[in-house]
Protein backbone atom coordinates (compact mmCIF):
# COMPACT_ATOMS: atom_id res chain seq x y z
CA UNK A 1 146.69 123.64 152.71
CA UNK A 2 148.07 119.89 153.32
CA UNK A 3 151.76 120.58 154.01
CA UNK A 4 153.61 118.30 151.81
CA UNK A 5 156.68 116.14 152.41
CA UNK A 6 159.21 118.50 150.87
CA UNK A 7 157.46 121.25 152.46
CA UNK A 8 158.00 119.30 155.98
CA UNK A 9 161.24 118.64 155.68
CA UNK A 10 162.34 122.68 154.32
CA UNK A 11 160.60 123.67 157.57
CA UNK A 12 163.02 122.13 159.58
CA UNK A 13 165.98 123.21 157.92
CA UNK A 14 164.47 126.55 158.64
CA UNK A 15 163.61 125.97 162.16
CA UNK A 16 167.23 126.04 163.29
CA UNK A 17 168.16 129.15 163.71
CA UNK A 18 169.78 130.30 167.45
CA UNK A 19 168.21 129.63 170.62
CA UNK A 20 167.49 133.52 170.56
CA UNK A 21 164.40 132.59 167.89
CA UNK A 22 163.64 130.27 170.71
CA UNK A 23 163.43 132.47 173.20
CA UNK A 24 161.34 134.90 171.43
CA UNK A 25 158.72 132.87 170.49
CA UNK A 26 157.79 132.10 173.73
CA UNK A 27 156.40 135.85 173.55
CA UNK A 28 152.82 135.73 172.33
CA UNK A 29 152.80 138.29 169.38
CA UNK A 30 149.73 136.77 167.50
CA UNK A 31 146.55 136.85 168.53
CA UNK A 32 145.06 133.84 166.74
CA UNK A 33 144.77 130.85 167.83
CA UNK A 34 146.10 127.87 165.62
CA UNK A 35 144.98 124.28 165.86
CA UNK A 36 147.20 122.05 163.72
CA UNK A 37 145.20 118.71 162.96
CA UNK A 38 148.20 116.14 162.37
CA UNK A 39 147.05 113.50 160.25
CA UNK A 40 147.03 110.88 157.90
CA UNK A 41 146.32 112.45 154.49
CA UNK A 42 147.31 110.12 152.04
CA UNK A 43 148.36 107.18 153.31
CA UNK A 44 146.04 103.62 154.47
CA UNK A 45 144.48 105.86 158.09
CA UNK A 46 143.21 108.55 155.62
CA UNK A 47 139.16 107.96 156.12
CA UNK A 48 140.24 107.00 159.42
CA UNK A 49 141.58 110.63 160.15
CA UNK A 50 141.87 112.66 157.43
CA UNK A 51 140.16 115.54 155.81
CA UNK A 52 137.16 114.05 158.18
CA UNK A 53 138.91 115.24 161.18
CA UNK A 54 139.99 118.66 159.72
CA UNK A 55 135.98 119.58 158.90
CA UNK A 56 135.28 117.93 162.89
CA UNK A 57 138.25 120.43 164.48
CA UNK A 58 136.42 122.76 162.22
CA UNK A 59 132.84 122.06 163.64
CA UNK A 60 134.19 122.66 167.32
CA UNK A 61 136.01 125.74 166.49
CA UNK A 62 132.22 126.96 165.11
CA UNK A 63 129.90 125.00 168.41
CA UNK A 64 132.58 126.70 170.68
CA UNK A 65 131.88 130.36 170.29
CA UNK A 66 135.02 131.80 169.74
CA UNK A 67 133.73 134.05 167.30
CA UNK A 68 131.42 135.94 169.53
CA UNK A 69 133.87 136.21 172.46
CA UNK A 70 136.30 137.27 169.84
CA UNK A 71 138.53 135.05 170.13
CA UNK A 72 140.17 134.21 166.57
CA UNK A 73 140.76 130.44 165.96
CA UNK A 74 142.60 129.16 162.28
CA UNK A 75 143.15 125.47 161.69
CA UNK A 76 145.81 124.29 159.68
CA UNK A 77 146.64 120.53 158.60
CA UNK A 78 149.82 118.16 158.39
CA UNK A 79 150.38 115.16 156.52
CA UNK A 80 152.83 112.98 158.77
CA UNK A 81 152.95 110.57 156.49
CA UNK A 82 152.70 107.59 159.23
CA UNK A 83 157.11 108.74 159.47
CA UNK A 84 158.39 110.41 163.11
CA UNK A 85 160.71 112.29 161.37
CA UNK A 86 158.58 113.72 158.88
CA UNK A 87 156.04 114.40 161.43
CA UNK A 88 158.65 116.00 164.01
CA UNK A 89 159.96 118.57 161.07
CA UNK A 90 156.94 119.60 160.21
CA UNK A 91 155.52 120.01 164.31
CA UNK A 92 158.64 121.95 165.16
CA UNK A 93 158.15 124.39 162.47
CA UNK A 94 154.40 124.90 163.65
CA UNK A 95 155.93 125.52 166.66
CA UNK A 96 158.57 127.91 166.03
CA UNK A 97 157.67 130.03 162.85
CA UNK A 98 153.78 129.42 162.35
CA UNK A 99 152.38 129.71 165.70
CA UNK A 100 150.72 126.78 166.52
CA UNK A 101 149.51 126.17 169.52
CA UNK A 102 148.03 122.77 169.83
CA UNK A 103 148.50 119.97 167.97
CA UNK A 104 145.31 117.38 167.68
CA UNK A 105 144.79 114.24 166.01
CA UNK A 106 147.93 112.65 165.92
CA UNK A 107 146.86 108.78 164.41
CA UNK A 108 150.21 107.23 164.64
CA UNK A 109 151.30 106.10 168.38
CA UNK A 110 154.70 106.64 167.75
CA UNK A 111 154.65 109.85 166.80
CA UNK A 112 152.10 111.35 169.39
CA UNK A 113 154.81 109.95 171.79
CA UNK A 114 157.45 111.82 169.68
CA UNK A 115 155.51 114.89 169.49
CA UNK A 116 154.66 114.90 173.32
CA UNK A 117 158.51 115.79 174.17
CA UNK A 118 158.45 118.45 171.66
CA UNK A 119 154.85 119.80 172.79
CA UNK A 120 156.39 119.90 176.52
CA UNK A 121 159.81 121.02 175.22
CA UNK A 122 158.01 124.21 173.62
CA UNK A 123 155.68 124.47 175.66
CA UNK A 124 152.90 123.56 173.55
CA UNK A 125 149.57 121.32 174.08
CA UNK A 126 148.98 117.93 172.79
CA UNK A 127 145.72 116.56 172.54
CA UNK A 128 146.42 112.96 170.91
CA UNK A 129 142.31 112.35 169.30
CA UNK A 130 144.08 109.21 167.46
CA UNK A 131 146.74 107.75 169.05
CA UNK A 132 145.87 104.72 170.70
CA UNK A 133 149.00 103.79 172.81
CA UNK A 134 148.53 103.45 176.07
CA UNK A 135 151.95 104.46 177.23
CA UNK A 136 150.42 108.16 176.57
CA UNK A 137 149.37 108.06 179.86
CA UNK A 138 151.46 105.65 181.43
CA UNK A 139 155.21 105.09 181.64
CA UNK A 140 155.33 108.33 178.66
CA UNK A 141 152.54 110.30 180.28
CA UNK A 142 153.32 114.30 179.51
CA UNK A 143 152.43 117.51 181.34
CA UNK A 144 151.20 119.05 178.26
CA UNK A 145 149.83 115.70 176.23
CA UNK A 146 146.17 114.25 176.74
CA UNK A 147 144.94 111.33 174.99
CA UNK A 148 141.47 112.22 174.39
CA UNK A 149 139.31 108.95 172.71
CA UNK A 150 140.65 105.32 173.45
CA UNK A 151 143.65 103.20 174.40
CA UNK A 152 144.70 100.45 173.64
CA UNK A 153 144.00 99.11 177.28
CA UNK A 154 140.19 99.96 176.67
CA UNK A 155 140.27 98.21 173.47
CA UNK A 156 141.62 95.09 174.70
CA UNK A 157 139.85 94.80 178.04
CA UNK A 158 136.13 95.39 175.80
CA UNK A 159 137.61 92.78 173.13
CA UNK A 160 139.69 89.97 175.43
CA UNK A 161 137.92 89.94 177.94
CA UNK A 162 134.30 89.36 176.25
CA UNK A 163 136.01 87.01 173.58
CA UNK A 164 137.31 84.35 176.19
CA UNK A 165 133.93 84.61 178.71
CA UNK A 166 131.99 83.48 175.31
CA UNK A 167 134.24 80.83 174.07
CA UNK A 168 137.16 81.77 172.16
CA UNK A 169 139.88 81.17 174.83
CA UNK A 170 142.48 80.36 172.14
CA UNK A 171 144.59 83.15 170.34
CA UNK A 172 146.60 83.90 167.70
CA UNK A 173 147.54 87.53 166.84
CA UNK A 174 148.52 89.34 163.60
CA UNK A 175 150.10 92.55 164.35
CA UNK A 176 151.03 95.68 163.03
CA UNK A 177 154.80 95.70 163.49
CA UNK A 178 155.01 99.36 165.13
CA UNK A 179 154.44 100.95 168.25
CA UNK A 180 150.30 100.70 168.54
CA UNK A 181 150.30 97.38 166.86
CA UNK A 182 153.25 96.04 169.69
CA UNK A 183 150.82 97.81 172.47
CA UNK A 184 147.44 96.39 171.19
CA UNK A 185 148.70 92.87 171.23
CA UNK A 186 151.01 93.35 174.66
CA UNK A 187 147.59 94.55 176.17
CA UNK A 188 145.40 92.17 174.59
CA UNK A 189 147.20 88.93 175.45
CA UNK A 190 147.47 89.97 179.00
CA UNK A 191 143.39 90.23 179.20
CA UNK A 192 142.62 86.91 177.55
CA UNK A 193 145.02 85.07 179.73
CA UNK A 194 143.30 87.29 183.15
CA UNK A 195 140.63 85.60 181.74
CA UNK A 196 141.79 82.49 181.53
CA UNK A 197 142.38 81.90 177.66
CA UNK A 198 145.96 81.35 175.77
CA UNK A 199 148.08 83.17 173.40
CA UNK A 200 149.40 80.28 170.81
CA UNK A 201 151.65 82.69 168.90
CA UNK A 202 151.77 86.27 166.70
CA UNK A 203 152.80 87.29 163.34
CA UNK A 204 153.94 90.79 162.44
CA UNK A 205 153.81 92.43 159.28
CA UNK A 206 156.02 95.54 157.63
CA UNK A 207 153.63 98.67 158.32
CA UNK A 208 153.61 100.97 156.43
CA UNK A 209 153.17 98.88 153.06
CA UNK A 210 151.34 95.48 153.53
CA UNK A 211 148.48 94.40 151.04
CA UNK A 212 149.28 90.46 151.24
CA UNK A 213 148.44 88.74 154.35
CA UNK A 214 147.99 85.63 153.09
CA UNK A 215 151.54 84.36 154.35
CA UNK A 216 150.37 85.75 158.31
CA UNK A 217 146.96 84.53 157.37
CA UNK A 218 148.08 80.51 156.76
CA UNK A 219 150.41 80.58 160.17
CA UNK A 220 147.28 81.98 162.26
CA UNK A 221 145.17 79.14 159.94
CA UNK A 222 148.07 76.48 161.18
CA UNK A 223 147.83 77.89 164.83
CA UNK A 224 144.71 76.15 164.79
CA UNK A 225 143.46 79.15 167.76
CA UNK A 226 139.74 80.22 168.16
CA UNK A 227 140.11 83.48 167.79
CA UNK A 228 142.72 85.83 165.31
CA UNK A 229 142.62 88.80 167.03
CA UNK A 230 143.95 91.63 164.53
CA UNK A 231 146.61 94.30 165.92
CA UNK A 232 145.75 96.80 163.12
CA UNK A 233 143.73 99.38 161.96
CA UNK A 234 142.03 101.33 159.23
CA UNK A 235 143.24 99.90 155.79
CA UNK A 236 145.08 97.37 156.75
CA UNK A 237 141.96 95.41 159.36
CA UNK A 238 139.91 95.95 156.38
CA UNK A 239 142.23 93.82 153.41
CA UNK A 240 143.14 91.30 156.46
CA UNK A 241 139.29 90.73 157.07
CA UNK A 242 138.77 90.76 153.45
CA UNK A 243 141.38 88.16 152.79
CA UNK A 244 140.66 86.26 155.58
CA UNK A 245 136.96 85.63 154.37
CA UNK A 246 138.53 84.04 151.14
CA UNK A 247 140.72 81.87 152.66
CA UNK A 248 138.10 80.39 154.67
CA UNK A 249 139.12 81.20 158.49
CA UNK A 250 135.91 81.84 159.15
CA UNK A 251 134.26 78.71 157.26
CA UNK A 252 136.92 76.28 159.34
CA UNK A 253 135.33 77.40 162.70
CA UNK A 254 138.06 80.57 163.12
CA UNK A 255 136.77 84.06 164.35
CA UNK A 256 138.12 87.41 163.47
CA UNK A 257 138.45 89.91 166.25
CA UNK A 258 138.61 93.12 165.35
CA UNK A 259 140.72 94.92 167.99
CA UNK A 260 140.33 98.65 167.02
CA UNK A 261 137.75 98.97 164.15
CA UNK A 262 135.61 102.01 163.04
CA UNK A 263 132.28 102.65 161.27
CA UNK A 264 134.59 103.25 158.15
CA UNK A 265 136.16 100.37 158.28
CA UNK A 266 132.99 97.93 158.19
CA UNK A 267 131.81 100.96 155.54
CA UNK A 268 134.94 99.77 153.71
CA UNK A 269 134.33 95.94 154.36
CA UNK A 270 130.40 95.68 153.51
CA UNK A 271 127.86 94.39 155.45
CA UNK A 272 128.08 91.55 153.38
CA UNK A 273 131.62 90.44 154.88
CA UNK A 274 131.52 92.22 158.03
CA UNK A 275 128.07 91.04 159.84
CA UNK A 276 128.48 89.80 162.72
CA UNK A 277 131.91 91.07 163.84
CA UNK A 278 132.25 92.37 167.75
CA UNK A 279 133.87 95.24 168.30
CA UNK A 280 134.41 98.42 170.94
CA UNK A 281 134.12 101.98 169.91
CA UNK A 282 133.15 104.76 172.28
CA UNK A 283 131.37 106.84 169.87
CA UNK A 284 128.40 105.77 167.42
CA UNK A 285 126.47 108.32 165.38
CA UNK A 286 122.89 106.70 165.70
CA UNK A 287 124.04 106.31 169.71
CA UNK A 288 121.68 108.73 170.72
CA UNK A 289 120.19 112.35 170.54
CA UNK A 290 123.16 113.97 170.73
CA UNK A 291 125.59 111.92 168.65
CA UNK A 292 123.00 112.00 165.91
CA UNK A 293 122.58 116.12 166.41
CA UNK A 294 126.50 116.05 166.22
CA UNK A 295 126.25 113.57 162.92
CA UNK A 296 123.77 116.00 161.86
CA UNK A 297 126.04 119.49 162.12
CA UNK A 298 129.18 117.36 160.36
CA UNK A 299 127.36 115.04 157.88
CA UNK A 300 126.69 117.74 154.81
CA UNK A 301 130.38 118.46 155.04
CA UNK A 302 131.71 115.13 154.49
CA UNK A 303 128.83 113.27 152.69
CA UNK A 304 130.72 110.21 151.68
CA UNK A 305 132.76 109.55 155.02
CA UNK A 306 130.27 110.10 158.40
CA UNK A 307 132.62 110.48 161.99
CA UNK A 308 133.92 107.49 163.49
CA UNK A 309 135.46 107.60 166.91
CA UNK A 310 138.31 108.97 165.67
CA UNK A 311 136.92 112.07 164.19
CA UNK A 312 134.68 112.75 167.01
CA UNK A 313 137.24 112.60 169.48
CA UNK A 314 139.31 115.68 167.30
CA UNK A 315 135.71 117.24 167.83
CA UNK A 316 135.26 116.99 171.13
CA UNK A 317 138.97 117.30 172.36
CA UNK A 318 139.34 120.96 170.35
CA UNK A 319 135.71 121.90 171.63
CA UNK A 320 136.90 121.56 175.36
CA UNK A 321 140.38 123.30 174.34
CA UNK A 322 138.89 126.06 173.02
CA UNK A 323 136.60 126.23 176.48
CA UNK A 324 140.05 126.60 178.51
CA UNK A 325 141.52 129.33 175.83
CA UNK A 326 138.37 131.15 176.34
CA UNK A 327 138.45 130.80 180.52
CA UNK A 328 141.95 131.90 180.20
CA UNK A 329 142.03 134.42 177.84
CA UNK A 330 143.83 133.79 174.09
CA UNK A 331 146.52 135.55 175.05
CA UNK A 332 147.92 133.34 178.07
CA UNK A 333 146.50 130.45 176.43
CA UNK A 334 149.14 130.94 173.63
CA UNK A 335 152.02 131.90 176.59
CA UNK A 336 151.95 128.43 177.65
CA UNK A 337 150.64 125.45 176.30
CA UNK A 338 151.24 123.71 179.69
CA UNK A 339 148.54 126.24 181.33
CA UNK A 340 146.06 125.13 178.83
CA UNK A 341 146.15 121.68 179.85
CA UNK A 342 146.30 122.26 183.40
CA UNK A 343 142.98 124.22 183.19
CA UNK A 344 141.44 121.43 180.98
CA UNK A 345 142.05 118.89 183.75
CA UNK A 346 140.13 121.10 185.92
CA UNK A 347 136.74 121.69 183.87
CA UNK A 348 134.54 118.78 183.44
CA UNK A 349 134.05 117.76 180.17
CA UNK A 350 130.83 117.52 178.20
CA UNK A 351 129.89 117.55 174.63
CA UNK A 352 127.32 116.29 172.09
CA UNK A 353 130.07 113.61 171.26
CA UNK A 354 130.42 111.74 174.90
CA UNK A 355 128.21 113.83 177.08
CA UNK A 356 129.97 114.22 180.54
CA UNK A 357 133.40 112.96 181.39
CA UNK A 358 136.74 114.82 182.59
CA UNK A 359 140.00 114.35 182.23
CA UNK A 360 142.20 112.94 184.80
CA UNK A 361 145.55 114.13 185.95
CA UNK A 362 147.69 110.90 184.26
CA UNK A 363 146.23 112.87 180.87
CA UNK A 364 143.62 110.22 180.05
CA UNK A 365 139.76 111.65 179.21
CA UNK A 366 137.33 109.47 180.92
CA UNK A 367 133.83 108.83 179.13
CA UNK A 368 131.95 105.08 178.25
CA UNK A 369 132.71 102.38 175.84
CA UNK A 370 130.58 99.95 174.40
CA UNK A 371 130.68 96.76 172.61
CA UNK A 372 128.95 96.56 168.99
CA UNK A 373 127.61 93.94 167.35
CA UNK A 374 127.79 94.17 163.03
CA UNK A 375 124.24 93.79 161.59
CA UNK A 376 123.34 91.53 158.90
CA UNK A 377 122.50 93.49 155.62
CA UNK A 378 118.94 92.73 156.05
CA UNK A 379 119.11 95.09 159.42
CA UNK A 380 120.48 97.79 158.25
CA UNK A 381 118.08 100.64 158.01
CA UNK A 382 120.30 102.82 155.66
CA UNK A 383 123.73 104.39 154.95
CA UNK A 384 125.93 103.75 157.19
CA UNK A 385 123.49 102.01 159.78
CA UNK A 386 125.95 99.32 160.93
CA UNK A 387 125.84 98.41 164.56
CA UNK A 388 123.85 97.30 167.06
CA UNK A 389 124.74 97.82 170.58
CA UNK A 390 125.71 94.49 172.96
CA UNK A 391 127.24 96.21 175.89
CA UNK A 392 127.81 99.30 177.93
CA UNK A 393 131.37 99.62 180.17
CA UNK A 394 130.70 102.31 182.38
CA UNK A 395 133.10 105.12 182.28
CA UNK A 396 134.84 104.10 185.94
CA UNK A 397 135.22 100.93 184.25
CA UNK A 398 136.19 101.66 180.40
CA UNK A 399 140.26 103.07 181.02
CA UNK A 400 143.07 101.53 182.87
CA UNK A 401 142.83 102.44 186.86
CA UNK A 402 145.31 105.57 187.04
CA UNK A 403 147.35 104.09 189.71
CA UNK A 404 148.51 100.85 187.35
CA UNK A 405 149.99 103.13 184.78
CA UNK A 406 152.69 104.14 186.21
CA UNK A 407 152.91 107.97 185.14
CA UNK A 408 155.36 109.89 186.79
CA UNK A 409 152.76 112.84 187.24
CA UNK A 410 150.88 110.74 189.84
CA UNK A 411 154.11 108.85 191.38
CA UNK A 412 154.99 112.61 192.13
CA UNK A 413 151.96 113.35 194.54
């Protein structure tokens, strides 16, 4: 069941016992496996993540097997309530009294970079499906954490980049005044002026909270740049494109860039408002065979929300999890977390999700991105038929080169 905020908070105060409780549960004495999928359950990311990721962790615990080798996977969920603390009370307690042993998901940057001292701490693996931060496997990188679907170094490179070779080499950012929203805008300004464009100013709003952006809105309209490139997600990219329509950005020769955006966002927007939008995603249900097979296995489970990119990455980063458990055996799998993700580093990758990749040693899986175009209403074929692809980036090409991140793992060799 969704483990609620009181709920959170009493498992901390019950998680402090002496280091001797500690020290014991480093002893495997359960046999099951537990995935805990950390998410956003009620808050503005809650299509984004969600119940949507629970049923995908779900799906890979059923593709992988486990059954028939009999190995014994539960998955259990978290709200984290988009709060560190929150999310930290409730992780330790997995940790120490419920026996979790990997936490996926994780949609909030700063706490997957919270949780990834307190996955290494214990011992335990990390495998961030939602973060976006690319300090995950950079300055922060972890020995037990792996960001599994996107950065925000992918998203800006696909978005900046493009933007300012077609045009749009003025920019003017409103940003999502946390951690992701500081990195997607850091990252972002740094491509468009590689490419030769200029960053005329930025406007960040409270997160969590915001539903009127019509005060960032007029200084990005005053700014008089090309583009307003949008340092949000989920929720709050959908009322900002929303509003932005009315107000007429678009009308006055303006253009929207949508710097992380999903399926259920332009789901959320319409057609109608959205058409036309560019955007990078490395996952696409109508992509091909096998992302349509995948959309196929998932869809009757969660009729009224299909996977984004988000979703499919808690898919496909459980699915090659549970390959390691198995290669390892469940019971040294739950000795050591660490172990885990050491042997996932070593086994190519491959699912019906992103087909081959791997995952390097800085922690960051390797697989395509692409570049989306939003179709007009009169080309969509059906529900949920929304983009047309405009571009390929190869995977060599889609993630930061390891060696300008800066992670201590690699500074090590």
């Amino acid at each position: 069941m969704p483990t609620t905020r009181r709920g959170a908070l009493l498992g901390a105060a019950g998680s402090l016992p002496a280091a001797a409780a500690s020290a014991q549960s480093a002893v495997p004495r359960d046999p099951v496996i537990r995935i805990g999928v950390l998410a956003d359950f009620s808050g503005p990311y809650r299509d984004t993540s969600g119940p949507t990721s629970v049923v995908c962790a779900q799906q890979a615990v059923e593709d992988s097997g486990a059954a028939a080798r009999g190995i014994r996977v539960e998955v259990v969920q978290g709200d984290h309530q988009n709060r560190p603390d929150a999310a930290l009370a409730l992780v330790r307690r997995w940790f120490d009294q419920d026996g979790v042993d990997m936490v996926c998901e994780v949609n909030n940057s700063a706490i997957a970079l919270a949780v990834a001292n307190l996955a290494r701490e214990k011992d335990k693996a990390q495998l961030a499906s939602g973060a976006a931060s690319s300090a995950l496997t950079g300055e922060q990188c972890s020995t037990h954490t792996i960001q599994w679907t996107y950065d925000t170094w992918m998203f800006a490179n696909a978005v900046g980049s493009a933007t300012v070779r077609n045009g749009g080499d003025t920019w003017y950012f409103i940003t999502a005044d946390y951690g992701f929203g500081h990195q997607m805008e850091r990252d972002t300004s740094r491509f468009v002026q590689a490419a030769g464009g200029k960053v005329l100013g930025s406007a960040r709003f409270p997160f969590p909270g915001t539903t009127d952006f019509s005060a960032f809105l007029l200084q990005a309209q005053s700014s008089r740049a090309k583009v307003v490139g949008l340092a949000t997600a989920a929720a709050d990219t959908v009322n900002c494109i929303k509003q932005a329509r009315e107000f007429g950005l678009t009308r006055r020769g303006q253009k929207l860039a949508g710097l992380v955006m999903f399926t259920t966002d332009i789901h959320a927007i319409g057609l109608e408002t959205a058409q036309g939008l560019l955007l990078s995603e490395v996952f696409y249900w109508d992509l091909n065979d096998r992302t349509r097979a995948f959309t196929d296995r998932v869809r009757p489970k969660t009729p009224q929300n299909w996977p984004n990119q988000e979703h499919a990455g808690t898919y496909s980063a459980c699915l090659h999890y549970l390959k390691a458990v198995a290669d390892l055996g469940p019971a040294r799998a739950k000795a050591s977390g660490g172990e885990v993700v050491r042997r996932m580093k070593a086994m190519p990758t491959d699912d019906d999700c992103f087909g081959p990749g791997l995952v390097r040693e800085d922690g960051r899986k390797i697989h395509p991105a692409y570049l989306f175009e939003v179709k007009a209403p009169a080309e969509s074929r059906g529900p949920w038929d929304y983009y047309k692809l405009a571009g390929t980036v190869p995977a060599e090409q889609a993630f930061r080169p390891i060696e300008e991140g800066n992670c201590p793992l690699i500074a090590r060799r």
